[in-house]
C-alpha atoms as a PDB file:
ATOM      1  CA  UNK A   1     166.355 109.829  65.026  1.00  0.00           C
ATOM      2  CA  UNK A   2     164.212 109.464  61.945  1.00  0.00           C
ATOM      3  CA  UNK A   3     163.111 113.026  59.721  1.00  0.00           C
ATOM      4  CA  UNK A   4     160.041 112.884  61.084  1.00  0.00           C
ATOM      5  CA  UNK A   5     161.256 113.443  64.769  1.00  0.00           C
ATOM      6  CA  UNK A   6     163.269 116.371  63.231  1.00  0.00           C
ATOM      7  CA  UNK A   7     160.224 117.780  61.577  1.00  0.00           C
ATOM      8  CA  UNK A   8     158.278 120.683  63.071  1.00  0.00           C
ATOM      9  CA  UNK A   9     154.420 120.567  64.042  1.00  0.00           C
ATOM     10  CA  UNK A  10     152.243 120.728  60.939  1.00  0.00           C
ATOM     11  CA  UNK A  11     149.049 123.247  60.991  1.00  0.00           C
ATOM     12  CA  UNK A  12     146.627 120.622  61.297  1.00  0.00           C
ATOM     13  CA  UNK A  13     148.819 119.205  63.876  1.00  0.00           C
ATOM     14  CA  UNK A  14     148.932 122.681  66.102  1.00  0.00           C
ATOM     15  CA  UNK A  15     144.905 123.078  65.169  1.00  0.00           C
ATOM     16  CA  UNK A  16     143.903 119.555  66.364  1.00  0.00           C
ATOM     17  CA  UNK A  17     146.505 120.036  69.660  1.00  0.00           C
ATOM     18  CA  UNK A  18     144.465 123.193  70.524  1.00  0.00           C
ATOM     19  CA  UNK A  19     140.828 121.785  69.560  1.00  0.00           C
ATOM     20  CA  UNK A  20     141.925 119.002  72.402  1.00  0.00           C
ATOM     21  CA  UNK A  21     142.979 121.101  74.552  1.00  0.00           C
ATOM     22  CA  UNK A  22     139.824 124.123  74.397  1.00  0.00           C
ATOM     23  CA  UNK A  23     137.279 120.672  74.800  1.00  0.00           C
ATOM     24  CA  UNK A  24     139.534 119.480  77.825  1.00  0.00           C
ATOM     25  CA  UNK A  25     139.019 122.739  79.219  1.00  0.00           C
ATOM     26  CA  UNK A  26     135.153 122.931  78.483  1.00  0.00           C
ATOM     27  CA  UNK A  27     134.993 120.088  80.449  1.00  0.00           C
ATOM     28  CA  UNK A  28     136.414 121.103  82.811  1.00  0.00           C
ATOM     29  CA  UNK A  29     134.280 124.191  83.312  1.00  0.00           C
ATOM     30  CA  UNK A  30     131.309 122.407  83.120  1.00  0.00           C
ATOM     31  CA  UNK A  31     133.094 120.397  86.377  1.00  0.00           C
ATOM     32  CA  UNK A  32     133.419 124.049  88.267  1.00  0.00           C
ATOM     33  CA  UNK A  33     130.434 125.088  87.293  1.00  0.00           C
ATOM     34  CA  UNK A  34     128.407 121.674  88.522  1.00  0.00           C
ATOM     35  CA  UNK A  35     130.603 121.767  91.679  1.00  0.00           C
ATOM     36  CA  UNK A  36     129.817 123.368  94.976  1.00  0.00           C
ATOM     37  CA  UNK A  37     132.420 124.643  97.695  1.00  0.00           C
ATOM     38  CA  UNK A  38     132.338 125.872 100.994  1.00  0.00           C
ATOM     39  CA  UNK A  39     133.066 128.835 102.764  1.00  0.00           C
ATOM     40  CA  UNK A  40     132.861 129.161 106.613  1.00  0.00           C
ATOM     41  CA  UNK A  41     133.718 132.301 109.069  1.00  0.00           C
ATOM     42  CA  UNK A  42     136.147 131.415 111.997  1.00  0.00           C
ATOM     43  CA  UNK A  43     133.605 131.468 114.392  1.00  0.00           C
ATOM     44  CA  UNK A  44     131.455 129.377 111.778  1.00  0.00           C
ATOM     45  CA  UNK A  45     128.095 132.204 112.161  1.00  0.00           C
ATOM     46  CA  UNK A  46     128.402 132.575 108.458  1.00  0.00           C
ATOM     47  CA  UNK A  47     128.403 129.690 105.844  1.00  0.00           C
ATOM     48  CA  UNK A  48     129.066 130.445 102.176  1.00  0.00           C
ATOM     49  CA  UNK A  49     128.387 128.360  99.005  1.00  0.00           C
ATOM     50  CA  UNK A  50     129.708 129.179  95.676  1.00  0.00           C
ATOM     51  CA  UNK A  51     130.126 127.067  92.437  1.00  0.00           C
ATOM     52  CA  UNK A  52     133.818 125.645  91.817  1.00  0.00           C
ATOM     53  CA  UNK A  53     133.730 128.437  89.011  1.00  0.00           C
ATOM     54  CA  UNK A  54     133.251 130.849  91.640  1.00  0.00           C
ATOM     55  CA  UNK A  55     129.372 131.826  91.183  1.00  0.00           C
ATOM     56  CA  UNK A  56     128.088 132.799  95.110  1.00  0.00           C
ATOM     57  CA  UNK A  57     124.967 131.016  95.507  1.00  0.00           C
ATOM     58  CA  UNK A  58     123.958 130.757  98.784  1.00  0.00           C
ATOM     59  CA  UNK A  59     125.022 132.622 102.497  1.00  0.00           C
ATOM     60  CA  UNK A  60     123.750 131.301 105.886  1.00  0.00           C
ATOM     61  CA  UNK A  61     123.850 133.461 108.830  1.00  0.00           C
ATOM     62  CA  UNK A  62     123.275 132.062 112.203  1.00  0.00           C
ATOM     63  CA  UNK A  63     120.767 134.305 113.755  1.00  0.00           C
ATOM     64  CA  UNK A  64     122.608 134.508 117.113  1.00  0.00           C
ATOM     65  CA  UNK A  65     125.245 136.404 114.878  1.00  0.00           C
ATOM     66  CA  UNK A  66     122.889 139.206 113.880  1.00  0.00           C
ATOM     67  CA  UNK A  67     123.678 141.256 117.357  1.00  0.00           C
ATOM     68  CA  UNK A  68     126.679 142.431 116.329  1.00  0.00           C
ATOM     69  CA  UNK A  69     126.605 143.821 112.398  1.00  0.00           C
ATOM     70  CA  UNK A  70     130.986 144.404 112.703  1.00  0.00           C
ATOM     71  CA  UNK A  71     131.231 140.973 113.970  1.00  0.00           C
ATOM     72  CA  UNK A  72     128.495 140.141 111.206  1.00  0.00           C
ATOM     73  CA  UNK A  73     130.685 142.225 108.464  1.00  0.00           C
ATOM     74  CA  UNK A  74     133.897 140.527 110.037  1.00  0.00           C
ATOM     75  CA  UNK A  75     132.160 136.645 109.203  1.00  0.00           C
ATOM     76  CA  UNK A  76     130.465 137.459 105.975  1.00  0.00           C
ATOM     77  CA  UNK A  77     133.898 138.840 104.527  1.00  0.00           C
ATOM     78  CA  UNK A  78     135.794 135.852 105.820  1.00  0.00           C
ATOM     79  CA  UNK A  79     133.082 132.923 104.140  1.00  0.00           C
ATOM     80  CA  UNK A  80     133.213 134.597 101.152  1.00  0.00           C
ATOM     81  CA  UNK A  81     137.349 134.701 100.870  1.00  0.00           C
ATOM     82  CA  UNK A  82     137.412 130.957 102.445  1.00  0.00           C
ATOM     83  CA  UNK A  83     134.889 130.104  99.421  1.00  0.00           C
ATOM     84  CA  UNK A  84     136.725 132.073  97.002  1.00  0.00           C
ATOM     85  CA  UNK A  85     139.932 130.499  98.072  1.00  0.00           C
ATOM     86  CA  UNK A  86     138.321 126.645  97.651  1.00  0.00           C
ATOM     87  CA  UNK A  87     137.127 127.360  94.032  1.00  0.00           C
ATOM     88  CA  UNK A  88     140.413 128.631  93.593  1.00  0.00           C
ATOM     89  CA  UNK A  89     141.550 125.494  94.924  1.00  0.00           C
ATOM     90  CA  UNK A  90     139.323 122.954  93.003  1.00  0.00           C
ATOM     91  CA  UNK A  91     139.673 124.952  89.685  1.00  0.00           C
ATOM     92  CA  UNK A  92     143.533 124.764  89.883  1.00  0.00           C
ATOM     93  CA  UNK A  93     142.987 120.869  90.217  1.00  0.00           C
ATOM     94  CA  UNK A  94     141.149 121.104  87.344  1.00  0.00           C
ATOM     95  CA  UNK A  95     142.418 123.719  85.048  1.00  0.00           C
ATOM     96  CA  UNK A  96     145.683 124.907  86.120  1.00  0.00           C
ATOM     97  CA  UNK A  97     146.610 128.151  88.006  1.00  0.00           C
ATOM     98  CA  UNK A  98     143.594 130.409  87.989  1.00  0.00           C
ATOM     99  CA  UNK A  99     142.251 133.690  90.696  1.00  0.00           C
ATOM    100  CA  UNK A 100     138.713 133.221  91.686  1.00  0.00           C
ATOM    101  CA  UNK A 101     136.917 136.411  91.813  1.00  0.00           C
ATOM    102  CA  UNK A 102     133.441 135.629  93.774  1.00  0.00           C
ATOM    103  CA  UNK A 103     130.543 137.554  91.437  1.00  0.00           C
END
């Protein structure tokens, strides 16, 4: 082994290491936030899209579904989890473990 290995990370060393890292993660933001995932209800009346970051941006109802509002409720709560759980999904792919909180 020569000193070098025995040496300790300089400063600039540590600062450069962590300048990589913060642009690696940048990018991979702007990946989530470009991305779209899906979020369906079991019964599929309810279709949610959100950003990989976790930004809602669209729901779809199937009108047929609009009779019963608990059912509706049920559906609507269960997209939005399913989507939340896919940007979970995608942003642990790109960023590591991470919760997903749908806004």
């Amino acid at each position: 082994m020569s000193d070098s290995e025995d040496q300790p990370p300089s400063v600039a060393d540590l600062l450069a290491a962590g300048q990589a890292l913060e642009e690696r993660m940048r990018a991979a933001q702007r990946h989530l936030d470009r991305a779209t995932v899906t979020g369906r209800s079991a019964d599929g009346a309810v279709v949610v899209l959100a950003s990989g970051g976790g930004e809602l941006r669209s729901v779809r109802i199937d009108p047929s579904a609009i009779t019963d509002v608990a059912a509706l409720e049920t559906a609507v709560a269960e997209a939005v989890r399913a989507a939340a759980a896919a940007a979970g999904r995608m942003a642990s792919e790109w960023m590591g473990e991470v919760t997903i909180h749908l806004y």
